[in-house]
PDB file of N, CA and C in Angstrom:
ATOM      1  N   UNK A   1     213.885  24.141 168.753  1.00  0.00           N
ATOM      2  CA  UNK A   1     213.823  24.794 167.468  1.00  0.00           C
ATOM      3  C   UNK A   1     215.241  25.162 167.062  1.00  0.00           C
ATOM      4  N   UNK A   2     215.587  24.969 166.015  1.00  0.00           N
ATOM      5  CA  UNK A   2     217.132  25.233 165.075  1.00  0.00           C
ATOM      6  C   UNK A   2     217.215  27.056 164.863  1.00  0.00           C
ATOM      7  N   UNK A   3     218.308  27.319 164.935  1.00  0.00           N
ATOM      8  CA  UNK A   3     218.627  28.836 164.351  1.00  0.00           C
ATOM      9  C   UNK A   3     218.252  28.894 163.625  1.00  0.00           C
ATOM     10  N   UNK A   4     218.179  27.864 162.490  1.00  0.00           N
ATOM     11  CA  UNK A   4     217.695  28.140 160.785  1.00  0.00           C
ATOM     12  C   UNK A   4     216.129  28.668 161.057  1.00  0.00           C
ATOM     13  N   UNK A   5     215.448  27.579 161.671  1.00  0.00           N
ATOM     14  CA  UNK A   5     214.092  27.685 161.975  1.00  0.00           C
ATOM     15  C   UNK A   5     213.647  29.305 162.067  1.00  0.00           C
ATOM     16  N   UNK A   6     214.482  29.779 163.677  1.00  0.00           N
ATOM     17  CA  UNK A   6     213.824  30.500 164.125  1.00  0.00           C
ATOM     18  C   UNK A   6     214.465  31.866 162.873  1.00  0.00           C
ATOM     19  N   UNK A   7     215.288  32.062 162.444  1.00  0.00           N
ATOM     20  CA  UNK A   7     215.905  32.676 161.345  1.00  0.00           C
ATOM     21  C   UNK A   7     214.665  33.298 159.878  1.00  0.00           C
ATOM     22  N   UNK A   8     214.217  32.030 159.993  1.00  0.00           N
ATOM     23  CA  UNK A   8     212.898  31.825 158.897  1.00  0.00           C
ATOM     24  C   UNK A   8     211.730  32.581 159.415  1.00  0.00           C
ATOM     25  N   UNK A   9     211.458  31.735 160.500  1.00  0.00           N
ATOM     26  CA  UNK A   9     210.119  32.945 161.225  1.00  0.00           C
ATOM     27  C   UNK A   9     210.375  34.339 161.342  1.00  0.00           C
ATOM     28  N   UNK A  10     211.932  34.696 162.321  1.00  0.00           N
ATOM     29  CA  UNK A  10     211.867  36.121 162.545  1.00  0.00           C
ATOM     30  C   UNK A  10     211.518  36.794 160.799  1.00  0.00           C
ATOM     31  N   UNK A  11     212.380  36.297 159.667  1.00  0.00           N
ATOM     32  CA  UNK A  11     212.293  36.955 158.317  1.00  0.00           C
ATOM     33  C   UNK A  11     210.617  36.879 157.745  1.00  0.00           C
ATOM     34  N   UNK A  12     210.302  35.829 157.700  1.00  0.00           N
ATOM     35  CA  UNK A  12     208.542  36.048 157.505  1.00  0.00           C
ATOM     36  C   UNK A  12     207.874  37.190 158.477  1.00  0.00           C
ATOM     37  N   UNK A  13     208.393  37.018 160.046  1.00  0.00           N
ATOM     38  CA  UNK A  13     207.599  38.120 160.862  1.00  0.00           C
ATOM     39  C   UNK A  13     207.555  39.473 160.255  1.00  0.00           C
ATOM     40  N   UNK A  14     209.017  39.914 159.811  1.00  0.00           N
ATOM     41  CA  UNK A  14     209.416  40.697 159.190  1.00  0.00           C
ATOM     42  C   UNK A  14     208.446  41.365 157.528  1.00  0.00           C
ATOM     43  N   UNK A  15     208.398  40.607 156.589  1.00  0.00           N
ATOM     44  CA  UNK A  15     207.989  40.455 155.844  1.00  0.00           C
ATOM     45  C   UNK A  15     206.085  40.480 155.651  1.00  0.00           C
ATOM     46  N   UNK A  16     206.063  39.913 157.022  1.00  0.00           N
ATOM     47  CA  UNK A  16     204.141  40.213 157.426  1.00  0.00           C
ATOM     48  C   UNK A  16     204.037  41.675 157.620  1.00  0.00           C
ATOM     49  N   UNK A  17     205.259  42.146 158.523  1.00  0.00           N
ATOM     50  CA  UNK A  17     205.178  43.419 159.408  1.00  0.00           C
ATOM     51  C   UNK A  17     205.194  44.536 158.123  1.00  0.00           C
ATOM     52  N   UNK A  18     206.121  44.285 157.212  1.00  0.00           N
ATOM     53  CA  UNK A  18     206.208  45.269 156.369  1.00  0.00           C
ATOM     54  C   UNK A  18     204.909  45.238 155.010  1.00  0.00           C
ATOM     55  N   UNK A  19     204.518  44.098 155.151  1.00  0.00           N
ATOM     56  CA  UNK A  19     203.329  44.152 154.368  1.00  0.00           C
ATOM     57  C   UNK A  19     202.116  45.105 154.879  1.00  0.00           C
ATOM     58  N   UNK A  20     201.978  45.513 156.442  1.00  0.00           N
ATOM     59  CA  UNK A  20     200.804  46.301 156.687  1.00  0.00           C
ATOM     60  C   UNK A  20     201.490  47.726 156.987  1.00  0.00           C
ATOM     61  N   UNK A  21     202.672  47.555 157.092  1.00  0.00           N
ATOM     62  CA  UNK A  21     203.199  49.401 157.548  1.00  0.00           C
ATOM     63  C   UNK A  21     202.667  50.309 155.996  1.00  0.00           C
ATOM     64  N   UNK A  22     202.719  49.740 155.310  1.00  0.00           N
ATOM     65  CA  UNK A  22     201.798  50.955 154.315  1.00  0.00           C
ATOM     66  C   UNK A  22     200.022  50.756 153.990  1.00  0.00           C
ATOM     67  N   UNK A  23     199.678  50.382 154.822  1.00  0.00           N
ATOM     68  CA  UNK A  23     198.365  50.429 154.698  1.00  0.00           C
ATOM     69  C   UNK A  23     198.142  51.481 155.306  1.00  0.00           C
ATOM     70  N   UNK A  24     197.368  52.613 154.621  1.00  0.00           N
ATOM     71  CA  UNK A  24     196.514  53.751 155.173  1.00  0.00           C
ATOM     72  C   UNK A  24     195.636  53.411 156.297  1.00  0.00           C
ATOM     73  N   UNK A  25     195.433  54.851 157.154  1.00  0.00           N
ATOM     74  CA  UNK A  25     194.766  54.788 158.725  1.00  0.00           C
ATOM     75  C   UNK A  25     194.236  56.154 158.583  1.00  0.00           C
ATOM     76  N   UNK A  26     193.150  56.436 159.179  1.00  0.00           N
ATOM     77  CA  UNK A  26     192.386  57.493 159.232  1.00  0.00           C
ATOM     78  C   UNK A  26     192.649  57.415 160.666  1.00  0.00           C
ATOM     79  N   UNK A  27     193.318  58.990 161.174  1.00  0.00           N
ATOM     80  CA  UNK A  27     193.354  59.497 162.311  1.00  0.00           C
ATOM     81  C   UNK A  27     192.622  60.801 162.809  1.00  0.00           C
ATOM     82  N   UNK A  28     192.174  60.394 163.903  1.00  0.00           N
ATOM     83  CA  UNK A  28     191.288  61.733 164.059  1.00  0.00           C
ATOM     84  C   UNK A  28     191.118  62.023 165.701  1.00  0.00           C
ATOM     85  N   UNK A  29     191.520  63.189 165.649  1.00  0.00           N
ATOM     86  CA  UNK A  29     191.408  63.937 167.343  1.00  0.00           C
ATOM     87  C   UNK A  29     190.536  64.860 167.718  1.00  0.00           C
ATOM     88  N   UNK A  30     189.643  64.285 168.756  1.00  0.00           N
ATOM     89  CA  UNK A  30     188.108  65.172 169.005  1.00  0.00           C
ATOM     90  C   UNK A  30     188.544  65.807 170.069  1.00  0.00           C
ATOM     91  N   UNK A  31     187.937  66.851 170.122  1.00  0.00           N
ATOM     92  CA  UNK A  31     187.964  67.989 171.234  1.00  0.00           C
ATOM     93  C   UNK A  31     186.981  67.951 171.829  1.00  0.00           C
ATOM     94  N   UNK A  32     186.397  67.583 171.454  1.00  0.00           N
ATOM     95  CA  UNK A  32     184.495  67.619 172.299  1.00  0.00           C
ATOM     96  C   UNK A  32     183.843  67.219 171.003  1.00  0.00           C
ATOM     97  N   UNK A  33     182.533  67.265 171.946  1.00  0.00           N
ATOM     98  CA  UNK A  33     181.099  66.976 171.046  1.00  0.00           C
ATOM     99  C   UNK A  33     179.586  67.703 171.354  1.00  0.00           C
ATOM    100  N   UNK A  34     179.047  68.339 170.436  1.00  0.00           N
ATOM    101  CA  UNK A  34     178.201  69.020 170.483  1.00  0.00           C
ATOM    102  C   UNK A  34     176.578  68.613 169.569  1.00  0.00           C
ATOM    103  N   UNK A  35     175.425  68.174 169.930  1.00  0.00           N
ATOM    104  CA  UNK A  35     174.651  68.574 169.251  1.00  0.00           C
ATOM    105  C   UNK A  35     173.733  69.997 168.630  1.00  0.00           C
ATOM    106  N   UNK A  36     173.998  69.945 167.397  1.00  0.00           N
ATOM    107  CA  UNK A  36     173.172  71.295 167.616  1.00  0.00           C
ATOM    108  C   UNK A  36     171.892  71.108 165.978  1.00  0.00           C
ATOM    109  N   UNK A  37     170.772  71.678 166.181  1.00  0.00           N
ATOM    110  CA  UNK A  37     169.678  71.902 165.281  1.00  0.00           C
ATOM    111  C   UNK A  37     170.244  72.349 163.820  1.00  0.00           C
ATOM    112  N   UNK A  38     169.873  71.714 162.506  1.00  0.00           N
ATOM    113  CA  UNK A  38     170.064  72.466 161.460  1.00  0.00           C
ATOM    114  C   UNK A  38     170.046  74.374 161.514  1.00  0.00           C
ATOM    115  N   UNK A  39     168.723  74.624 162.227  1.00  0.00           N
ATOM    116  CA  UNK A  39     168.623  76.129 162.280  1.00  0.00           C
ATOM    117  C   UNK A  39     169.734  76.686 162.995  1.00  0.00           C
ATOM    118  N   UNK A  40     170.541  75.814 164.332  1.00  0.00           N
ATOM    119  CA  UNK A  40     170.888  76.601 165.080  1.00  0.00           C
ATOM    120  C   UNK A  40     172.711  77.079 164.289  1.00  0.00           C
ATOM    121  N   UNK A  41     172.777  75.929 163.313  1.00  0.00           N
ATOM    122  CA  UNK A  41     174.082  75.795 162.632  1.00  0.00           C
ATOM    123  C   UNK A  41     173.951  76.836 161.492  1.00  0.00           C
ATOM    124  N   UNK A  42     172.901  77.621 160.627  1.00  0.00           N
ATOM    125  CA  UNK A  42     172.801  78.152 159.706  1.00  0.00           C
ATOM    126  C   UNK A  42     173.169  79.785 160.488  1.00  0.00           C
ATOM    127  N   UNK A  43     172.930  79.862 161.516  1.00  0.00           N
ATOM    128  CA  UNK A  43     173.003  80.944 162.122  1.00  0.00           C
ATOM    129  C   UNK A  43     174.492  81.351 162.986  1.00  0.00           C
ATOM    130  N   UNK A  44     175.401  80.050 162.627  1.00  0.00           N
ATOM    131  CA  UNK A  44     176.428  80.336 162.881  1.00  0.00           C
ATOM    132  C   UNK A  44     177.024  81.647 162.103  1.00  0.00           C
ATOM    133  N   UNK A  45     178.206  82.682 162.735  1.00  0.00           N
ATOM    134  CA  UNK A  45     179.140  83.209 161.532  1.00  0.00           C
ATOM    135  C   UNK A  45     180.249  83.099 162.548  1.00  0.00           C
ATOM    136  N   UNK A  46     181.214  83.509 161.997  1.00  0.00           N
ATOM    137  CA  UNK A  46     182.251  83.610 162.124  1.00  0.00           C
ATOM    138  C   UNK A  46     182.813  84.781 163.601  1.00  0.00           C
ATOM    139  N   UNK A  47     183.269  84.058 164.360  1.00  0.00           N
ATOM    140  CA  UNK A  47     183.560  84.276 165.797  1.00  0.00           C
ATOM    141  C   UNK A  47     182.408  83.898 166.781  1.00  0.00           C
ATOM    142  N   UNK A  48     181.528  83.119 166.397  1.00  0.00           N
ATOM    143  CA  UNK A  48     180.754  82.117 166.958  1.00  0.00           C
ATOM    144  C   UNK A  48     181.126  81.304 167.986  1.00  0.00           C
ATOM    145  N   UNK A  49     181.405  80.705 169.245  1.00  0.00           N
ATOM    146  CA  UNK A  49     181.625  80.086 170.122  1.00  0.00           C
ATOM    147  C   UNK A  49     180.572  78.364 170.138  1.00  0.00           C
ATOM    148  N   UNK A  50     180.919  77.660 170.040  1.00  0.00           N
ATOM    149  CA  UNK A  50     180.364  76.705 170.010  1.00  0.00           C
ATOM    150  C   UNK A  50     180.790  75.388 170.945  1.00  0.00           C
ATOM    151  N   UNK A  51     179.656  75.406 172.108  1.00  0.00           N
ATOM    152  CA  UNK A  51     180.107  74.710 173.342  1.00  0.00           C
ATOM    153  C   UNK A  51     180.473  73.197 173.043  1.00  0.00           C
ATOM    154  N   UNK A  52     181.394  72.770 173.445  1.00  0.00           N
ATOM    155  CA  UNK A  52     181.475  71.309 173.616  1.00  0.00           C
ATOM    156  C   UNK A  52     181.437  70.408 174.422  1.00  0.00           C
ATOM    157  N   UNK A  53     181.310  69.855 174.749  1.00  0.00           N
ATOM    158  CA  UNK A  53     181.049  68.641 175.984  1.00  0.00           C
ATOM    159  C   UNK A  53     182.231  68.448 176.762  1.00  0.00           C
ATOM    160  N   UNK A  54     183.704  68.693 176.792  1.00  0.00           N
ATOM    161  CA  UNK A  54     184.370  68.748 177.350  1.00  0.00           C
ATOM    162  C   UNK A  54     185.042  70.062 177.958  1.00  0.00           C
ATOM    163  N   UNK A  55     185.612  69.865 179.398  1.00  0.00           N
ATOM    164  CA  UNK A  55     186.092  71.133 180.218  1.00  0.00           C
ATOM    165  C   UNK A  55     187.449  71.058 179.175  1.00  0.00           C
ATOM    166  N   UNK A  56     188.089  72.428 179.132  1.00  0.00           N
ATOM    167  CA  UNK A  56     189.172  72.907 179.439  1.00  0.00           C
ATOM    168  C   UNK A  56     190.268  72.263 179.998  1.00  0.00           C
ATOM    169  N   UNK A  57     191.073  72.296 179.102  1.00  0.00           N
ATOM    170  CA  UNK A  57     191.979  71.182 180.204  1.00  0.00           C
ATOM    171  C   UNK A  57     191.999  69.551 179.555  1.00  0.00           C
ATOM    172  N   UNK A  58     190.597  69.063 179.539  1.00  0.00           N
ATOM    173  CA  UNK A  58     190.417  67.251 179.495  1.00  0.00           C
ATOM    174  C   UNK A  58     191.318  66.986 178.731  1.00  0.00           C
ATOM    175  N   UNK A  59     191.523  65.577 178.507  1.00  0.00           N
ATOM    176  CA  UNK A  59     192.637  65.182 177.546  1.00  0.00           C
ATOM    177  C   UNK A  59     191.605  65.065 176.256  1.00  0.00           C
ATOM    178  N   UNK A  60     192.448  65.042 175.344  1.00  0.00           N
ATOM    179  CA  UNK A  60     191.846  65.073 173.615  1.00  0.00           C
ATOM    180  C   UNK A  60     191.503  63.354 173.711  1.00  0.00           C
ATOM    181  N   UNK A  61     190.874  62.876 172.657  1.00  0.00           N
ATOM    182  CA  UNK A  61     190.575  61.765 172.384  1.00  0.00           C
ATOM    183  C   UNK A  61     190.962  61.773 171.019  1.00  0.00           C
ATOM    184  N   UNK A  62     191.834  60.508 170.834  1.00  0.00           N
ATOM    185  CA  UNK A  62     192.821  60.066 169.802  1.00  0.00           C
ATOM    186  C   UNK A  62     191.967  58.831 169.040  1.00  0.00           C
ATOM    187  N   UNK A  63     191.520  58.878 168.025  1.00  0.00           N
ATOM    188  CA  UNK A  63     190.885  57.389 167.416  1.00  0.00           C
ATOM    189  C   UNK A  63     191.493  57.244 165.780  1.00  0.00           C
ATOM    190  N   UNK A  64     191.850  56.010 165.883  1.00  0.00           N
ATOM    191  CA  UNK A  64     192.269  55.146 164.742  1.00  0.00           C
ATOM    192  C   UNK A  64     191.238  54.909 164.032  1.00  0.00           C
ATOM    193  N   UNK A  65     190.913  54.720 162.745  1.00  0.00           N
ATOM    194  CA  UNK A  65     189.758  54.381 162.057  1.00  0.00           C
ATOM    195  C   UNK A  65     188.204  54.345 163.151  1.00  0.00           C
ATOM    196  N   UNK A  66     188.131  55.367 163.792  1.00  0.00           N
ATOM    197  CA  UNK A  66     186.906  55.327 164.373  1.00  0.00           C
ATOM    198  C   UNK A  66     186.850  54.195 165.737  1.00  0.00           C
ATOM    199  N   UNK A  67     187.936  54.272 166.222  1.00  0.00           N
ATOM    200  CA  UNK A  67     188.369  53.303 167.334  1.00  0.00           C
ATOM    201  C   UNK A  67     189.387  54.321 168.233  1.00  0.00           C
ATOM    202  N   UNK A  68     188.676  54.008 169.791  1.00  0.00           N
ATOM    203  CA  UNK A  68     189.794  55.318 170.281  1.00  0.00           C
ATOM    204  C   UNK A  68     191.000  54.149 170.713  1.00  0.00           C
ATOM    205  N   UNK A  69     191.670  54.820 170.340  1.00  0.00           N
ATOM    206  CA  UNK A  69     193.014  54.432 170.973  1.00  0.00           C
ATOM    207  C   UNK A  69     194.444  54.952 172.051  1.00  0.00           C
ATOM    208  N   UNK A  70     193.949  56.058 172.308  1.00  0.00           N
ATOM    209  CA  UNK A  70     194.393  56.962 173.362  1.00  0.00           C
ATOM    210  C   UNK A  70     194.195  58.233 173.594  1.00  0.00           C
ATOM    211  N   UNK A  71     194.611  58.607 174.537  1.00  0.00           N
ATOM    212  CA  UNK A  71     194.273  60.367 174.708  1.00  0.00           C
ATOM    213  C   UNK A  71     195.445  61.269 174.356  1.00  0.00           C
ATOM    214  N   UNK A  72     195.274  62.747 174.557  1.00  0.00           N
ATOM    215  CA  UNK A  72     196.437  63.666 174.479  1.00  0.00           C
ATOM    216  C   UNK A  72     196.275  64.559 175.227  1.00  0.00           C
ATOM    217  N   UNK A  73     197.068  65.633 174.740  1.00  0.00           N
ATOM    218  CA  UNK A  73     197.075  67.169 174.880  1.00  0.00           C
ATOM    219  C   UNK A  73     197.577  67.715 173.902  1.00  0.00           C
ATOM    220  N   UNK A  74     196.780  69.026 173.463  1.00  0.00           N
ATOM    221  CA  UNK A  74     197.043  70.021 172.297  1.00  0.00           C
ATOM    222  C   UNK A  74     198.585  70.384 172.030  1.00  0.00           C
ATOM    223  N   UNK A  75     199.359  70.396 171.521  1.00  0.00           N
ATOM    224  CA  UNK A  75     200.527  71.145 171.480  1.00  0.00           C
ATOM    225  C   UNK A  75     200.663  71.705 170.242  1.00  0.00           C
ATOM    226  N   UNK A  76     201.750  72.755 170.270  1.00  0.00           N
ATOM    227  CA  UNK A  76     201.748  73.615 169.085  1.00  0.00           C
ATOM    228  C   UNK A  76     203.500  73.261 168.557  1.00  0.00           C
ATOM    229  N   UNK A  77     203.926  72.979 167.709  1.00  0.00           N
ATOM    230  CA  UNK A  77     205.110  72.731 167.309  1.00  0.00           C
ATOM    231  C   UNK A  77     205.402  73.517 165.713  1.00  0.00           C
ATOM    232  N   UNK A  78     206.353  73.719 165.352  1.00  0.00           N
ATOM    233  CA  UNK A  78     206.715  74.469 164.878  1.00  0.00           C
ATOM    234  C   UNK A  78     205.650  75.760 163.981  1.00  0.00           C
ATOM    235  N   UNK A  79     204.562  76.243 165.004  1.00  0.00           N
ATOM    236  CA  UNK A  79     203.323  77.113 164.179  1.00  0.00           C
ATOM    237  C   UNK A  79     202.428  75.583 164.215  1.00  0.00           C
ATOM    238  N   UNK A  80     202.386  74.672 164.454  1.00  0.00           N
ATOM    239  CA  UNK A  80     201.457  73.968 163.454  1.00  0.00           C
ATOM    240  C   UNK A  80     200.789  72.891 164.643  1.00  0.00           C
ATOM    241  N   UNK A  81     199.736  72.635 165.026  1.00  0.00           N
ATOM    242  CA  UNK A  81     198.962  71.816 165.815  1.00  0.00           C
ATOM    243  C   UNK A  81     199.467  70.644 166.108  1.00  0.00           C
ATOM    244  N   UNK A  82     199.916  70.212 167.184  1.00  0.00           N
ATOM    245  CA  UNK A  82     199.903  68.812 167.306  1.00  0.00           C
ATOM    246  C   UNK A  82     199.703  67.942 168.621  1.00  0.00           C
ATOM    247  N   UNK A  83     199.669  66.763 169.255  1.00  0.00           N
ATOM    248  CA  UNK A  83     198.941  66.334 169.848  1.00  0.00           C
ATOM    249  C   UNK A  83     200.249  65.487 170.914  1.00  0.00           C
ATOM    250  N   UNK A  84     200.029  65.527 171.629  1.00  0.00           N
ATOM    251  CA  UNK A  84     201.385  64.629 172.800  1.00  0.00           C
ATOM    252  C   UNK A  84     200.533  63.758 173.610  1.00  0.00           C
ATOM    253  N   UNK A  85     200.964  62.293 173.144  1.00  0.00           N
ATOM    254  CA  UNK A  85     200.135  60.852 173.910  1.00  0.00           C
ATOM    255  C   UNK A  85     200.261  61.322 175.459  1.00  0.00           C
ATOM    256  N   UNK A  86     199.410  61.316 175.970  1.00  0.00           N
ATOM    257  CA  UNK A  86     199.468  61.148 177.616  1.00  0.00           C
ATOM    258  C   UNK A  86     198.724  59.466 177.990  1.00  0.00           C
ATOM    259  N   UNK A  87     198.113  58.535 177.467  1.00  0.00           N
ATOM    260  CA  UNK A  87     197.586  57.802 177.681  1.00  0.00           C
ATOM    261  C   UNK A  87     197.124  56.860 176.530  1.00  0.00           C
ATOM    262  N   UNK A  88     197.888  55.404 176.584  1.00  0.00           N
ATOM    263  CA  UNK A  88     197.101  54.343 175.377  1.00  0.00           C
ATOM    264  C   UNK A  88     196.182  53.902 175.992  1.00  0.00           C
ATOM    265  N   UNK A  89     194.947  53.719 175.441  1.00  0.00           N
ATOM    266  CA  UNK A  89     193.663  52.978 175.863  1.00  0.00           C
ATOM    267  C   UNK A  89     194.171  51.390 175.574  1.00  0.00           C
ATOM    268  N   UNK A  90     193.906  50.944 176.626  1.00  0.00           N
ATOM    269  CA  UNK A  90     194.017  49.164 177.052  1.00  0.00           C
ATOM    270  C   UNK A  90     193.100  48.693 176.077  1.00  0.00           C
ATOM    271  N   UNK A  91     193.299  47.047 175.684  1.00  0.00           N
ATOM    272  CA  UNK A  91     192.651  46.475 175.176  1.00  0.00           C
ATOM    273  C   UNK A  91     191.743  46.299 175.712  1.00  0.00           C
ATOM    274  N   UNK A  92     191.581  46.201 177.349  1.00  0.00           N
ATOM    275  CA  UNK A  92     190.141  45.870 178.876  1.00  0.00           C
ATOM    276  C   UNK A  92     189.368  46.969 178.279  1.00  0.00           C
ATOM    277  N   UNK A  93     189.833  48.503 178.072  1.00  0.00           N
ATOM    278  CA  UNK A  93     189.467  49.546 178.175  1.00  0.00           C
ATOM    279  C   UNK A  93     188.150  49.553 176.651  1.00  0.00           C
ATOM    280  N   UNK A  94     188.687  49.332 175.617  1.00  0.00           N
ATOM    281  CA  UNK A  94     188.163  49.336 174.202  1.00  0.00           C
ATOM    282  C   UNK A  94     187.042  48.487 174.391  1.00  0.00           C
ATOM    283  N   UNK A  95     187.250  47.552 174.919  1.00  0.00           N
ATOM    284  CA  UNK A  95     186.049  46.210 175.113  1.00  0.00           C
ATOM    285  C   UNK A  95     185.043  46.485 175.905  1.00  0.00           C
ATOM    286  N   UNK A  96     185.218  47.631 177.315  1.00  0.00           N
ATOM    287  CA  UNK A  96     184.335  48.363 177.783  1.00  0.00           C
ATOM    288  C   UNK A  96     183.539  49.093 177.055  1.00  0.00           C
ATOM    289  N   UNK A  97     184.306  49.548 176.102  1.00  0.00           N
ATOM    290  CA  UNK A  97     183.633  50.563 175.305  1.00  0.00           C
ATOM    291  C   UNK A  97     182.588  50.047 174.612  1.00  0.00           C
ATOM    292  N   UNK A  98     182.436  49.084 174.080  1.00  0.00           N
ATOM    293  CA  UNK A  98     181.609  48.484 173.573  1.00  0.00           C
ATOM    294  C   UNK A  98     180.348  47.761 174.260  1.00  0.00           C
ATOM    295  N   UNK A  99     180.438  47.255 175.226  1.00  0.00           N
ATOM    296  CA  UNK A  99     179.367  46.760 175.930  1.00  0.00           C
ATOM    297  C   UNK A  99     178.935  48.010 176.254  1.00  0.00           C
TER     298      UNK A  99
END
C-alpha cells in the first residue's frame, strides 16, 4: 500500500470518527434495584429508606443506552456526584449477558 493510500484511509477514518463523536448517548448509573407495590410507593415520604439489591460497598453499574458497559464507585468531586471506572465490561462479558 502507497503513503498516499494509507494517507486517504487514515483521513476518511478520521472523518467516520468525527461523524459519530456528536451523536447523543444516554448514560445511566444504578445503585441497586428494588421491586416495590404501587401501595407500598404511595406510602413513601420523605426520609424513607428504600432497600436495594445491592450491599454497600458493590461496584455501581455503568450502562450506555441501556447496555452495561462497566462498573464504578461513587465519588464526590467538586460538591457534585461522580462515578470512577473500576472495570470495562468485555465484549465475552455483554454476550453473556444476553443468553
Amino acid at each position: 500500500m502507497s503513503d498516499t493510500s494509507e494517507a486517504n484511509e487514515t483521513s476518511l477514518d478520521r472523518k467516520n470518527l468525527e461523524f459519530i463523536l456528536d451523536i447523543p448517548l444516554q448514560v445511566t448509573v444504578e445503585l441497586g434495584r428494588t421491586k416495590l407495590l404501587v401501595k407500598d410507593i404511595l406510602q413513601l415520604n420523605q426520609g424513607a429508606v428504600v432497600e436495594l439489591t445491592k450491599l454497600a460497598g458493590e461496584p455501581l453499574d455503568i450502562f450506555v443506552n441501556s447496555k452495561l458497559v462497566a462498573r464504578g464507585e461513587a465519588v464526590v468531586v467538586n460538591e457534585k456526584f461522580g462515578v470512577r471506572l473500576v472495570d470495562i465490561v468485555t465484549p465475552n462479558e455483554r454476550v453473556e449477558k444476553i443468553l
